[in-house]
PDB file of N, CA and C in Angstrom:
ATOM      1  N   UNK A   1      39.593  35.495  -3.792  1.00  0.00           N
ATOM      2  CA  UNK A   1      38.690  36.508  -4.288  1.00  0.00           C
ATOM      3  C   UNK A   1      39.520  37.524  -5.079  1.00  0.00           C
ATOM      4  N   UNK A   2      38.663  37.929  -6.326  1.00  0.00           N
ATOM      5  CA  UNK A   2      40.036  38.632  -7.253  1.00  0.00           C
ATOM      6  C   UNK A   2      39.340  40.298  -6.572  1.00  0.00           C
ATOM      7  N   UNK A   3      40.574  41.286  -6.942  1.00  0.00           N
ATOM      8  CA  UNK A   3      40.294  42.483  -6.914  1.00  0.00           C
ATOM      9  C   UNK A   3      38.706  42.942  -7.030  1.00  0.00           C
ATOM     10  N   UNK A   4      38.450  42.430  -8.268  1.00  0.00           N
ATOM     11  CA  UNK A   4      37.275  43.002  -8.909  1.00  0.00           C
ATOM     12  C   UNK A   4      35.805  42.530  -7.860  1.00  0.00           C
ATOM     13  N   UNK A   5      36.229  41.185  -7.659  1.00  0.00           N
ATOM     14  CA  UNK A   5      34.963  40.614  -6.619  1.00  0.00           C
ATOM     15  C   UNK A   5      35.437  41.407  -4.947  1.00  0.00           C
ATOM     16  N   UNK A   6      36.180  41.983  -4.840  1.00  0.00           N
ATOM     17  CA  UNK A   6      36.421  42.562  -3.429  1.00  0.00           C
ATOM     18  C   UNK A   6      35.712  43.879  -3.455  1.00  0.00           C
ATOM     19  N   UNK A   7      36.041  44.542  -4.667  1.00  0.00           N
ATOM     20  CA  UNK A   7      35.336  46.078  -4.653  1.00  0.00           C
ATOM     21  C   UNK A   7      33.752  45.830  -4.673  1.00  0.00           C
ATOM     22  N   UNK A   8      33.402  45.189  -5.705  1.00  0.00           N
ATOM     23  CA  UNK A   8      31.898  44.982  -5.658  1.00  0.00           C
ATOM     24  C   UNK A   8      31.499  44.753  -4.353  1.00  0.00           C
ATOM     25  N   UNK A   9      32.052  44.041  -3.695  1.00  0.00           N
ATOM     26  CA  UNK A   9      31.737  43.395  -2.516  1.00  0.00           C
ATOM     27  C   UNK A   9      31.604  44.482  -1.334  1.00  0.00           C
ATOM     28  N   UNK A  10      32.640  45.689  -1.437  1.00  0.00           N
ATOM     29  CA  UNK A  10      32.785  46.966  -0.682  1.00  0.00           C
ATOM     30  C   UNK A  10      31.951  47.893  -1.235  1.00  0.00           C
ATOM     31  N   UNK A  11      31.261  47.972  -2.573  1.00  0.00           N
ATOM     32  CA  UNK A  11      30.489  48.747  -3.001  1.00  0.00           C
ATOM     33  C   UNK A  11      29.094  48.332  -2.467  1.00  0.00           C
ATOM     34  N   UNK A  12      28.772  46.977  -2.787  1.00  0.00           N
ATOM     35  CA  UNK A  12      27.390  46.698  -2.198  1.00  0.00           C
ATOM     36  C   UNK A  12      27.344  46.570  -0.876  1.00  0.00           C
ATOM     37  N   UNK A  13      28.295  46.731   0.357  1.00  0.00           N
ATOM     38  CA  UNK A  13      27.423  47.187   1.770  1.00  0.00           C
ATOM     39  C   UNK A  13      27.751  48.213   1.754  1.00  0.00           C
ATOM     40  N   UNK A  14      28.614  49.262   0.833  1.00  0.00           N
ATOM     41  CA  UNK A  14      28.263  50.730   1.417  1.00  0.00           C
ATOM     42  C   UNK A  14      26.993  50.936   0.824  1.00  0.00           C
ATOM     43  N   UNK A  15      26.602  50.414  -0.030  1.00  0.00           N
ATOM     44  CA  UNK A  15      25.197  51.126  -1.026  1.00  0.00           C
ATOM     45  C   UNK A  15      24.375  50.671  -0.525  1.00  0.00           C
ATOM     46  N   UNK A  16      24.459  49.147   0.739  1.00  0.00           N
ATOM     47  CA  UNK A  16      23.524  48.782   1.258  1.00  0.00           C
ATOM     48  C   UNK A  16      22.991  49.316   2.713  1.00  0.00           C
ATOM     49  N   UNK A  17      24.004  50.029   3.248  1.00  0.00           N
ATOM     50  CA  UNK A  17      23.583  49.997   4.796  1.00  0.00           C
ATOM     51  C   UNK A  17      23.771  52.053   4.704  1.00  0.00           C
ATOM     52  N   UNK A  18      22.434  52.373   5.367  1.00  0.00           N
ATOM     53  CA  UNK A  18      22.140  53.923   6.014  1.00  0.00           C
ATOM     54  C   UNK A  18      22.614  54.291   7.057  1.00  0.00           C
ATOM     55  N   UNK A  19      23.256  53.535   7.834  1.00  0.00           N
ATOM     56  CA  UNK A  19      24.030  54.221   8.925  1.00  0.00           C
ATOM     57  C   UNK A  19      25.374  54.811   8.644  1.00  0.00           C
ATOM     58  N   UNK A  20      24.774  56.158   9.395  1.00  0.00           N
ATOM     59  CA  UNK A  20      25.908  57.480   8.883  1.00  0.00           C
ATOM     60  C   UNK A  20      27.225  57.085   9.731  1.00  0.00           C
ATOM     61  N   UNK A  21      27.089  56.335  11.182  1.00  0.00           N
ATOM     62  CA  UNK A  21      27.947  55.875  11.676  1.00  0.00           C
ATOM     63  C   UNK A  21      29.035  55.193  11.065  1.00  0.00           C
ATOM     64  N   UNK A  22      28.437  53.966  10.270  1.00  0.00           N
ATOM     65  CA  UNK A  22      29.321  53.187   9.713  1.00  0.00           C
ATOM     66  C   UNK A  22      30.200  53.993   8.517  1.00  0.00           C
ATOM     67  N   UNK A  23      28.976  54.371   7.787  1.00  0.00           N
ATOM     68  CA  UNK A  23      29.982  55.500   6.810  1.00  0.00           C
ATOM     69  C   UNK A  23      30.804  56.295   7.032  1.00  0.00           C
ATOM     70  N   UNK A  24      30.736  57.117   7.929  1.00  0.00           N
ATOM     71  CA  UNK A  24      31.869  57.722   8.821  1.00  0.00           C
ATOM     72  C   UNK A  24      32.925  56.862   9.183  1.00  0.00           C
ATOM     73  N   UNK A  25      33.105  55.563   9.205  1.00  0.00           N
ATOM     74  CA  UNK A  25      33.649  54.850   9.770  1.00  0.00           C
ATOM     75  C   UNK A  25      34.706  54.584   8.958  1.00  0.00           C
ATOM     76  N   UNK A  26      33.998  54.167   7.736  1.00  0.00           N
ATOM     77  CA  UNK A  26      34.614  53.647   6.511  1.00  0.00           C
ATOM     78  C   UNK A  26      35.192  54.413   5.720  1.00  0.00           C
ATOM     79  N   UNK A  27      34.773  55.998   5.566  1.00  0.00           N
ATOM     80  CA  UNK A  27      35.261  57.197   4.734  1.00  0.00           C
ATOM     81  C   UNK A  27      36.969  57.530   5.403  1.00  0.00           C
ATOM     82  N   UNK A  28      36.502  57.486   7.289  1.00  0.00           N
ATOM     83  CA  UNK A  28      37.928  57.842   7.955  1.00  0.00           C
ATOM     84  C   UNK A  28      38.808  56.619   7.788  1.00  0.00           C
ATOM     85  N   UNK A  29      38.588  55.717   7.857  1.00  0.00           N
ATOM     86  CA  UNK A  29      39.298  54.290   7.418  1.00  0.00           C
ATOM     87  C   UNK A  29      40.010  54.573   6.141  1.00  0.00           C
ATOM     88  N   UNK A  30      39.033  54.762   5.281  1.00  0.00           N
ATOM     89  CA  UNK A  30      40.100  54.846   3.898  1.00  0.00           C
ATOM     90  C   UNK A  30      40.892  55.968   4.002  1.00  0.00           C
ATOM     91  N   UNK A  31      40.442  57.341   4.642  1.00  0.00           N
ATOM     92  CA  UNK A  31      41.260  58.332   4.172  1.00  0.00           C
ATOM     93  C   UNK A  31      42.785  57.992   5.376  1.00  0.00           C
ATOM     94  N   UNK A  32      42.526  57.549   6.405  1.00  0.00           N
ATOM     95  CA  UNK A  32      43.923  57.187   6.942  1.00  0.00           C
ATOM     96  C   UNK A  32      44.607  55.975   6.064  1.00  0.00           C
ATOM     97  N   UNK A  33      44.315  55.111   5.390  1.00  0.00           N
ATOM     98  CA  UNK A  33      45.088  54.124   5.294  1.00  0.00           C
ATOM     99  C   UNK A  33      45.727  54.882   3.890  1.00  0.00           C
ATOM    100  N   UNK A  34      44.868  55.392   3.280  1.00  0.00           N
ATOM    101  CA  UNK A  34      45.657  56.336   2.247  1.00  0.00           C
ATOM    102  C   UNK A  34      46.497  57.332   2.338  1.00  0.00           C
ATOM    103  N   UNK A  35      46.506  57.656   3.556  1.00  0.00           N
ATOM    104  CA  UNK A  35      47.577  58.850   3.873  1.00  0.00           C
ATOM    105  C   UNK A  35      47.575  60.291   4.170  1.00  0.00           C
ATOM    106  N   UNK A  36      45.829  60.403   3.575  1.00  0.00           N
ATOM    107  CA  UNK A  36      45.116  61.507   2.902  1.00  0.00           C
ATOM    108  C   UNK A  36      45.234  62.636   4.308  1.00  0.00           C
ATOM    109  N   UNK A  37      44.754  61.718   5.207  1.00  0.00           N
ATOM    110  CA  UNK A  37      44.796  62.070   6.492  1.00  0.00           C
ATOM    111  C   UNK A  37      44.880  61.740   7.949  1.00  0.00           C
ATOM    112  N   UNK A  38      45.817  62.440   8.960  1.00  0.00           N
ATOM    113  CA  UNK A  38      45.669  62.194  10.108  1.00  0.00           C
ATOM    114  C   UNK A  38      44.328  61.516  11.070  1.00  0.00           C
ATOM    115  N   UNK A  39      44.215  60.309  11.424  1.00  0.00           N
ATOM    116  CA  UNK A  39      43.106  59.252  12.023  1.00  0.00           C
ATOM    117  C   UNK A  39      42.524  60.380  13.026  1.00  0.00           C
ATOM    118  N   UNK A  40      43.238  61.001  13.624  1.00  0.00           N
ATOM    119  CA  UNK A  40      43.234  62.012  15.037  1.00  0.00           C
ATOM    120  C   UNK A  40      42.343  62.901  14.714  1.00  0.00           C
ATOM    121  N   UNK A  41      42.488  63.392  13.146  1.00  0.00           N
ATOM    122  CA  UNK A  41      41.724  64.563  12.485  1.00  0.00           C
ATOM    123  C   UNK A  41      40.439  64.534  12.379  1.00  0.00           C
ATOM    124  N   UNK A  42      40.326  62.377  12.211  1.00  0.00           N
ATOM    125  CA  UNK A  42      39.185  62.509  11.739  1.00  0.00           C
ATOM    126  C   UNK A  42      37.825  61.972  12.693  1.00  0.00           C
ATOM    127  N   UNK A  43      38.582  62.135  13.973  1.00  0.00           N
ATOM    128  CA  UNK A  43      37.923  61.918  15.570  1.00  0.00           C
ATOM    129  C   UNK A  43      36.976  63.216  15.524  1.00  0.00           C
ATOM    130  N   UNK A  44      36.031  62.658  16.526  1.00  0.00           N
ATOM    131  CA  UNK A  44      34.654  64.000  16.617  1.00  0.00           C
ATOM    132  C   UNK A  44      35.925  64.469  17.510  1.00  0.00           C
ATOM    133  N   UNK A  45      34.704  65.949  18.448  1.00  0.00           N
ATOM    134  CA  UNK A  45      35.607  66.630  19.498  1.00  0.00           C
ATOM    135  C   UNK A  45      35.436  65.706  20.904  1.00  0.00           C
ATOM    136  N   UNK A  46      34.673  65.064  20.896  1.00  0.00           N
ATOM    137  CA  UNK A  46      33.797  64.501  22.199  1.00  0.00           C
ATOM    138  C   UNK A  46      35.095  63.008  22.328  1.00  0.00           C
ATOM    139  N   UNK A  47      35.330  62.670  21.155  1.00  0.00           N
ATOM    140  CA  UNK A  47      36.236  61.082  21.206  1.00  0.00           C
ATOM    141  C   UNK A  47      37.969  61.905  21.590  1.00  0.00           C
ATOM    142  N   UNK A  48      37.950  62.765  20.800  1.00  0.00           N
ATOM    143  CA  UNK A  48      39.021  63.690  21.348  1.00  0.00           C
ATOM    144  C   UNK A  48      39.440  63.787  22.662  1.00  0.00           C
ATOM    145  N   UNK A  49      38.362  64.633  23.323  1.00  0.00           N
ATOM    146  CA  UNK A  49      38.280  64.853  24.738  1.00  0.00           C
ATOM    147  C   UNK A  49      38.228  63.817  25.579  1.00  0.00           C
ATOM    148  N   UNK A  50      37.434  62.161  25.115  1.00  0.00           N
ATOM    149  CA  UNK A  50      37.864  61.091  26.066  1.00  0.00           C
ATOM    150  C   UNK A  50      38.889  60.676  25.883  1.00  0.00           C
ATOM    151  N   UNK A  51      40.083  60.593  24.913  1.00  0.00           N
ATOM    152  CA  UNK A  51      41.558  60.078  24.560  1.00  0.00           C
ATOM    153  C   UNK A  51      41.983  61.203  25.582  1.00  0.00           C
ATOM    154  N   UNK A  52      41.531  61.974  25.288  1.00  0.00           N
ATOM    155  CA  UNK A  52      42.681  63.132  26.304  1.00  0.00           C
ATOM    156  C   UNK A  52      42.368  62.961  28.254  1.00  0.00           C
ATOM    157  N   UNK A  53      41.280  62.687  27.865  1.00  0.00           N
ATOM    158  CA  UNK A  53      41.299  62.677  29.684  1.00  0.00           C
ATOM    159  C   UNK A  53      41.754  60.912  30.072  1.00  0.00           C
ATOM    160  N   UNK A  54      41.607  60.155  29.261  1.00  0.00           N
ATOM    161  CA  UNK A  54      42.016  58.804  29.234  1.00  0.00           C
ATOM    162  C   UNK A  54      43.753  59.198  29.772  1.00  0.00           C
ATOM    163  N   UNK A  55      44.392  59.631  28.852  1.00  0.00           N
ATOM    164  CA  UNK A  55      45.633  60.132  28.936  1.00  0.00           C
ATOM    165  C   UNK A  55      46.571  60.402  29.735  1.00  0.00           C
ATOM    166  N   UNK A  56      45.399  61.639  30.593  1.00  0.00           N
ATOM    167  CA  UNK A  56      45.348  62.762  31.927  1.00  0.00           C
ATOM    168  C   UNK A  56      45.272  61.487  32.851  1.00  0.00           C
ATOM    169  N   UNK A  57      44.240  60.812  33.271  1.00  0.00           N
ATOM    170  CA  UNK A  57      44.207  59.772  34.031  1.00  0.00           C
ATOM    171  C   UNK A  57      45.418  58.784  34.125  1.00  0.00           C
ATOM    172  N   UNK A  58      45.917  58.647  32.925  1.00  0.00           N
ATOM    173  CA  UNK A  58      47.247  57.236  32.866  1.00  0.00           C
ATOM    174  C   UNK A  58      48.205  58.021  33.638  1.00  0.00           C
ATOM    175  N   UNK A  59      47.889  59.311  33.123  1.00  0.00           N
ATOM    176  CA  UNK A  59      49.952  60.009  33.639  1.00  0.00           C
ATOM    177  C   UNK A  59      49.321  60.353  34.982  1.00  0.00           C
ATOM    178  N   UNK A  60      48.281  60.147  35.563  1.00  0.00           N
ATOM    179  CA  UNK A  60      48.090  60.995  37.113  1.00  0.00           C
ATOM    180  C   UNK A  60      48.041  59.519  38.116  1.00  0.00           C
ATOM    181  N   UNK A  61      47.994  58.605  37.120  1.00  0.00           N
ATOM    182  CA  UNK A  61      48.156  57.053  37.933  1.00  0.00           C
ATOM    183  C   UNK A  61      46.808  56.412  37.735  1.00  0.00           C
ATOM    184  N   UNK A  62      45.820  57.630  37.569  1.00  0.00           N
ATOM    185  CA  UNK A  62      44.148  56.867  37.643  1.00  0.00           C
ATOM    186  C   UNK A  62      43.668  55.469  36.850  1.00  0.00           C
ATOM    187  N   UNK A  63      44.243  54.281  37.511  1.00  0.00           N
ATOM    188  CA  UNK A  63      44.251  53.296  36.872  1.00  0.00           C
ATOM    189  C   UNK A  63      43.918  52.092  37.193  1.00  0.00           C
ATOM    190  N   UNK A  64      43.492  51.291  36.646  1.00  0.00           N
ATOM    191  CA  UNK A  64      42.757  49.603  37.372  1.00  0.00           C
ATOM    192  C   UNK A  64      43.876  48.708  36.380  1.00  0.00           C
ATOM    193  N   UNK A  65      44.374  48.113  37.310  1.00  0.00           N
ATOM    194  CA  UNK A  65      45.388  47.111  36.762  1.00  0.00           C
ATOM    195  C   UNK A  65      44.195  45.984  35.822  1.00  0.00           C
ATOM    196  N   UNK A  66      44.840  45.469  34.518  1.00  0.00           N
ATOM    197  CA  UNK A  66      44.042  44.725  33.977  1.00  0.00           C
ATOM    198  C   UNK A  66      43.695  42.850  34.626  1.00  0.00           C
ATOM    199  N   UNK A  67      44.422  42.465  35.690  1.00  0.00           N
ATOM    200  CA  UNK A  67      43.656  41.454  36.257  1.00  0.00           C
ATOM    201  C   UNK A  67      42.452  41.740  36.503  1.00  0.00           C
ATOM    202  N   UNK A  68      42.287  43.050  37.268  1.00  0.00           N
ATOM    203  CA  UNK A  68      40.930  43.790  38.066  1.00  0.00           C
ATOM    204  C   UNK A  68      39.927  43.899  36.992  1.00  0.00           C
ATOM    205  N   UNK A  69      40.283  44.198  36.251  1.00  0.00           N
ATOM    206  CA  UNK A  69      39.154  45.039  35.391  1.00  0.00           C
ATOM    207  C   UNK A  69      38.694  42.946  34.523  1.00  0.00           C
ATOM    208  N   UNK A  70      39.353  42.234  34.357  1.00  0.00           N
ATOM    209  CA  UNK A  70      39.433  40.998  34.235  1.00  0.00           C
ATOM    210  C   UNK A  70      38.387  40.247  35.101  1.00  0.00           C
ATOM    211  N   UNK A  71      38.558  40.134  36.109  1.00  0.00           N
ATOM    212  CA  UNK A  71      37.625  39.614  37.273  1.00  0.00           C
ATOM    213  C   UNK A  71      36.394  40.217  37.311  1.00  0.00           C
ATOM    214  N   UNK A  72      36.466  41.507  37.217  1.00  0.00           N
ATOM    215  CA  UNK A  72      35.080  41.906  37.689  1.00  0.00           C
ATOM    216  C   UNK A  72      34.382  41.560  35.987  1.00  0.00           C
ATOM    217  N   UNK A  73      34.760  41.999  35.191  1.00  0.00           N
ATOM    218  CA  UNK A  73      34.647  41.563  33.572  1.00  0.00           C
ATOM    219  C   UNK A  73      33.913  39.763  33.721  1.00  0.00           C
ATOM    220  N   UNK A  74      34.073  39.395  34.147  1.00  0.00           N
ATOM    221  CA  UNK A  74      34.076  37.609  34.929  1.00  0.00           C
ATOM    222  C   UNK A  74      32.997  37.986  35.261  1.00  0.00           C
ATOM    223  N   UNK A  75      32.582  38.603  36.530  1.00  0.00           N
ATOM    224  CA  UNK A  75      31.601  38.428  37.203  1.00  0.00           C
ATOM    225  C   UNK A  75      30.265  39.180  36.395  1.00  0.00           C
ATOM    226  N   UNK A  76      30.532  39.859  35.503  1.00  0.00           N
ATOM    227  CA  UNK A  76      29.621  40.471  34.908  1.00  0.00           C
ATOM    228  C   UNK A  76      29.126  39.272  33.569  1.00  0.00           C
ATOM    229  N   UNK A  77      30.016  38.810  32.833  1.00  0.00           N
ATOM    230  CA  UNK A  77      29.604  38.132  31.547  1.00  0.00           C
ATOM    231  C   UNK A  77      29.849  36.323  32.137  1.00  0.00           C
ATOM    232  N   UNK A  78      30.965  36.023  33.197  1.00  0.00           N
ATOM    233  CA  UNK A  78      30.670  34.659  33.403  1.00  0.00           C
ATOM    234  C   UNK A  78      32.231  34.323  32.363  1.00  0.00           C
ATOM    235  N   UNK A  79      32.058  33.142  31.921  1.00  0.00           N
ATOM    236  CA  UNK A  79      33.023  33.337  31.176  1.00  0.00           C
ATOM    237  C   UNK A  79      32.849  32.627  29.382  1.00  0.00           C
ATOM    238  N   UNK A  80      32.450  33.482  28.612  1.00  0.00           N
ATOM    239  CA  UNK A  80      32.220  33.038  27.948  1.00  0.00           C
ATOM    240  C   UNK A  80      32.722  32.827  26.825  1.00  0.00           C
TER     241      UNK A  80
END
């Protein structure tokens, strides 16, 4: 796929899809991979505050080893 068929291709689902989510998604995407800006910056306050208590929890030990979280993951979806 040349350059030119990639942009079109990125122009017609941003022009196609109304979710502000995704656009948000895609605006912070480009502006980190460009440099423009810090990824961290471009977190709400609420995603903020779960990285940080995520964090708080790792360094205080609050943690489920990933076999655990694996198994029960199993028993919920099976294995698919």
């Amino acid at each position: 796929m040349s350059v030119a068929e990639l942009k079109n291709n990125l122009h017609r689902m941003v022009v196609e899809t109304n979710d502000p989510e995704i656009l948000a998604q895609i605006a912070a995407l480009f502006t980190s991979l460009l440099g423009e800006e810090d990824w961290w910056d471009s977190l709400s306050n609420e995603q903020k505050k779960k990285i940080e208590e995520g964090e708080a929890d790792s360094e205080a030990g609050r943690t489920v080893p990933y076999s655990e979280v694996k198994e029960k993951t199993k028993g919920i979806l099976g294995n698919l």
